[in-house]
C-alpha atoms as a PDB file:
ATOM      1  CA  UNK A   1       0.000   0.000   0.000  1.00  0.00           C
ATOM      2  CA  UNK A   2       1.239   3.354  -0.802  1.00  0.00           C
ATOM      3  CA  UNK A   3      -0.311   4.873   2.510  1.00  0.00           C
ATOM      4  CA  UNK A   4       0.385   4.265   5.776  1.00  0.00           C
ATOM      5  CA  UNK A   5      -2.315   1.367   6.989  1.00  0.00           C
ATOM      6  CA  UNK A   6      -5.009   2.127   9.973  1.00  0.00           C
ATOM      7  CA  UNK A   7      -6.594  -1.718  10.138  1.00  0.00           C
ATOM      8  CA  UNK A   8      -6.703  -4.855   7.757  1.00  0.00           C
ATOM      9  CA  UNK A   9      -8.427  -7.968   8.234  1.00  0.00           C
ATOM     10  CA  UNK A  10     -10.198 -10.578   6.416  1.00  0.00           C
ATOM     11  CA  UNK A  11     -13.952 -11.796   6.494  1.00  0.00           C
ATOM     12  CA  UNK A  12     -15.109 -14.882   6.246  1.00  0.00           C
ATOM     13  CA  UNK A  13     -17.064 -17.075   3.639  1.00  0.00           C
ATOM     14  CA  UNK A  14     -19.615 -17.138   6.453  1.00  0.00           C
ATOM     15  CA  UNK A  15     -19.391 -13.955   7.541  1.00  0.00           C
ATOM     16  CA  UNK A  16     -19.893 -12.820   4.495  1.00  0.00           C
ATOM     17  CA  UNK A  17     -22.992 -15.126   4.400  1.00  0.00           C
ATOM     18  CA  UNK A  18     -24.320 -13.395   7.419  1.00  0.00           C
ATOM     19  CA  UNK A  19     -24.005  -9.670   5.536  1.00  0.00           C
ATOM     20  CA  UNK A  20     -25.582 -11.115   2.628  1.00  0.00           C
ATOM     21  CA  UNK A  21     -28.358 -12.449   5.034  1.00  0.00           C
ATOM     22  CA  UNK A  22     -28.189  -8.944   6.463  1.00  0.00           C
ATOM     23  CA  UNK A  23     -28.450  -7.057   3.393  1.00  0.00           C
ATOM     24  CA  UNK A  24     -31.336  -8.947   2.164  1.00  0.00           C
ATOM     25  CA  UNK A  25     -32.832  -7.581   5.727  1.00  0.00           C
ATOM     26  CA  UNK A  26     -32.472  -4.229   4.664  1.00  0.00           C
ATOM     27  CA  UNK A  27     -30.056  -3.783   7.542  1.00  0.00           C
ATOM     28  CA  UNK A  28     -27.993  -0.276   6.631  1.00  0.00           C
ATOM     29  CA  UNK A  29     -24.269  -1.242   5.553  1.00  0.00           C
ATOM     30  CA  UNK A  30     -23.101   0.688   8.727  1.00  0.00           C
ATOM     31  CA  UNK A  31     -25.136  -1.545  10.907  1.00  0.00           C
ATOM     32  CA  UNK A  32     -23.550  -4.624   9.548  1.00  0.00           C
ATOM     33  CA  UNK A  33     -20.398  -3.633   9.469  1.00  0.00           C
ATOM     34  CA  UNK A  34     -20.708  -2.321  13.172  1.00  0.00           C
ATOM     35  CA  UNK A  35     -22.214  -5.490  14.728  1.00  0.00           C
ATOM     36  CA  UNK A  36     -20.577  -8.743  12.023  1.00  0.00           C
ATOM     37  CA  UNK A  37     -17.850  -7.277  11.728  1.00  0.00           C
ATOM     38  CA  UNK A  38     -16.332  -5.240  14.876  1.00  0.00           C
ATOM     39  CA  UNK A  39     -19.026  -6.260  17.527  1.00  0.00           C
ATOM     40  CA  UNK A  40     -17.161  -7.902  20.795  1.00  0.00           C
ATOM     41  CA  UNK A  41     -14.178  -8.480  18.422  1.00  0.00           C
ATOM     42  CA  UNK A  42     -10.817  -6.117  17.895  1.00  0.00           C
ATOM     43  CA  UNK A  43     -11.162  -2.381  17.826  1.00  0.00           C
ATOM     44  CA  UNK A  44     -10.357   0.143  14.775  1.00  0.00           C
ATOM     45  CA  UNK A  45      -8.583   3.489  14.608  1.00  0.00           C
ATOM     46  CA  UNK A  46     -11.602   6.210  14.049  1.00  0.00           C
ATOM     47  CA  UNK A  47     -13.530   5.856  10.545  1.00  0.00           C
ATOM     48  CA  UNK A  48     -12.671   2.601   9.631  1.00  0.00           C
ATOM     49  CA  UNK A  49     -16.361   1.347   9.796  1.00  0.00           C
ATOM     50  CA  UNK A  50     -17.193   4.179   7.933  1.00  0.00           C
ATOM     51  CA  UNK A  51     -15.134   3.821   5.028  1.00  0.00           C
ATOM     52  CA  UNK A  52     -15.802   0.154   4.986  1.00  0.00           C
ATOM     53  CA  UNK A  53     -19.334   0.192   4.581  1.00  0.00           C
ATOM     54  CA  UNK A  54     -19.241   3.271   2.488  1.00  0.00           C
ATOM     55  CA  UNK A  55     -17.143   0.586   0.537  1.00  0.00           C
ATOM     56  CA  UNK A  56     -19.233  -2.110   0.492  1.00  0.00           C
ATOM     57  CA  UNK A  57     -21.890  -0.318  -0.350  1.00  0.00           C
ATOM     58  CA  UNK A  58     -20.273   1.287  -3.366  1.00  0.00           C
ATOM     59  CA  UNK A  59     -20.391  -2.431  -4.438  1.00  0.00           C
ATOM     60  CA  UNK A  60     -22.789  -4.612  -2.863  1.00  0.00           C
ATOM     61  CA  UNK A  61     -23.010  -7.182  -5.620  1.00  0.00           C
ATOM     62  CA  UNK A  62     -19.309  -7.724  -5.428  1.00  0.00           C
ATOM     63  CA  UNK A  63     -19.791  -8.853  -1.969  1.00  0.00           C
ATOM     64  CA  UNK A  64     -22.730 -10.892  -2.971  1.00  0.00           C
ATOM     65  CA  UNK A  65     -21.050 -12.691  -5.739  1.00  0.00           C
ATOM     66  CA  UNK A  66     -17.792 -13.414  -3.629  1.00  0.00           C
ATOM     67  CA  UNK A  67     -19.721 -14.980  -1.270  1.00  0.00           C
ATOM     68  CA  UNK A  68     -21.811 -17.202  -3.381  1.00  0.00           C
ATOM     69  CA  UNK A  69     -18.518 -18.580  -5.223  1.00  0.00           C
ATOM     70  CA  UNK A  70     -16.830 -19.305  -1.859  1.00  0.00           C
ATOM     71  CA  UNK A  71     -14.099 -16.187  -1.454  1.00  0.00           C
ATOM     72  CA  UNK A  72     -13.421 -14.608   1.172  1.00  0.00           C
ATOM     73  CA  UNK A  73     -13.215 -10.719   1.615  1.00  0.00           C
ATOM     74  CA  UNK A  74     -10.120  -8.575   2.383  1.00  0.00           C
ATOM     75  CA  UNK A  75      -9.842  -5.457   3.302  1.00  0.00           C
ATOM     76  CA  UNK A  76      -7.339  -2.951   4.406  1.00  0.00           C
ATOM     77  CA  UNK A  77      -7.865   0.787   5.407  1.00  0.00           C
ATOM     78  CA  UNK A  78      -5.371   3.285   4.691  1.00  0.00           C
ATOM     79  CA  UNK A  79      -5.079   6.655   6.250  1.00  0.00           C
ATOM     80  CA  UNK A  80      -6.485   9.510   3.441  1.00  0.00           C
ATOM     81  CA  UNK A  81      -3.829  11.876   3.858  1.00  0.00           C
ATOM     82  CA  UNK A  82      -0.962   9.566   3.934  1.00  0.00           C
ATOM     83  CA  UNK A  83      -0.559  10.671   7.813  1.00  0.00           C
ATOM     84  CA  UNK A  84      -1.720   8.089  11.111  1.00  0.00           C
ATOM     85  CA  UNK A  85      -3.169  11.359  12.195  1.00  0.00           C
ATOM     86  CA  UNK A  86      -6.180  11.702   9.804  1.00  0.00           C
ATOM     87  CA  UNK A  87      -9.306  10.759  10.424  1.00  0.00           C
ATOM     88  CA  UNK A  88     -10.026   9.913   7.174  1.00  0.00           C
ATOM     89  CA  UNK A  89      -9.546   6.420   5.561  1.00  0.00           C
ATOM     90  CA  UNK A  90      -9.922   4.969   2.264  1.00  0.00           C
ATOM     91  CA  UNK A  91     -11.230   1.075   2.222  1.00  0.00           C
ATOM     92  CA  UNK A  92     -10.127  -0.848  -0.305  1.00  0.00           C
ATOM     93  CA  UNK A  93     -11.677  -4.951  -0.461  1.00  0.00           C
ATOM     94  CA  UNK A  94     -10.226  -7.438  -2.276  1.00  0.00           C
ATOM     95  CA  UNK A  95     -12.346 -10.910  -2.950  1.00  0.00           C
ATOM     96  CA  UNK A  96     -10.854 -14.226  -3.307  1.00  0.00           C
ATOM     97  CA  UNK A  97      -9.642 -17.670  -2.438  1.00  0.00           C
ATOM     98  CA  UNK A  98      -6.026 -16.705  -2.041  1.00  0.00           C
ATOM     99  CA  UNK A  99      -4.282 -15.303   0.970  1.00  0.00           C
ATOM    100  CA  UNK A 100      -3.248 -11.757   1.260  1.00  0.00           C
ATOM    101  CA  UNK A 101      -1.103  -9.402   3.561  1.00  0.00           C
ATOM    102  CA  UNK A 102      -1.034  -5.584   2.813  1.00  0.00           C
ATOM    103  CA  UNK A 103       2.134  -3.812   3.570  1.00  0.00           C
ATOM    104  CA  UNK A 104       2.398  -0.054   5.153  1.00  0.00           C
ATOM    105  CA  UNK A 105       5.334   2.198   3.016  1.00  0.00           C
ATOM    106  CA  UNK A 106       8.752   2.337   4.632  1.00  0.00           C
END
């Protein structure tokens, strides 16, 4: 990543199973993201929920399509302004069956 990296993690096959469930609910991509995804589990810098569901639900079908073909979802939040002090944070998500590990710039 070109940008220093606030959080990165990877979802589940079933997980994303439950967000498609979710979605289906009309459940807001916030919600979802805030209670599958963070809920009880580890913490993120500031805005990282934001950004991802503002991510996911720039491209809900993705998400939908990933999980019917058995991939799991990456995704890695980078800080906007290329500081750790913004607030800000760009989500990028990466589907498939491989493994990945995102990288911060030296």
């Amino acid at each position: 990543m070109s940008k220093p990296i606030a959080h990165q993690a990877k979802l589940t096959n079933t997980q994303l199973a439950k967000m498609v469930k979710a979605h289906q609910k009309v459940t807001t991509w916030l919600s979802i993201v805030s209670t599958l995804v963070f809920a009880g589990g580890p913490t993120a810098p500031a805005g990282v929920a934001t950004a991802l569901a503002s991510a996911l639900a720039g491209s809900p079908n993705s998400l939908i399509a990933a999980y019917y073909s058995g991939k799991y979802a990456y995704h890695v939040s980078v800080y906007a302004s290329g500081k750790k002090t913004s607030l800000s944070k760009i989500t990028y998500i990466y589907y498939t069956k491989s493994n990945l590990s995102f990288r911060s710039p030296r």
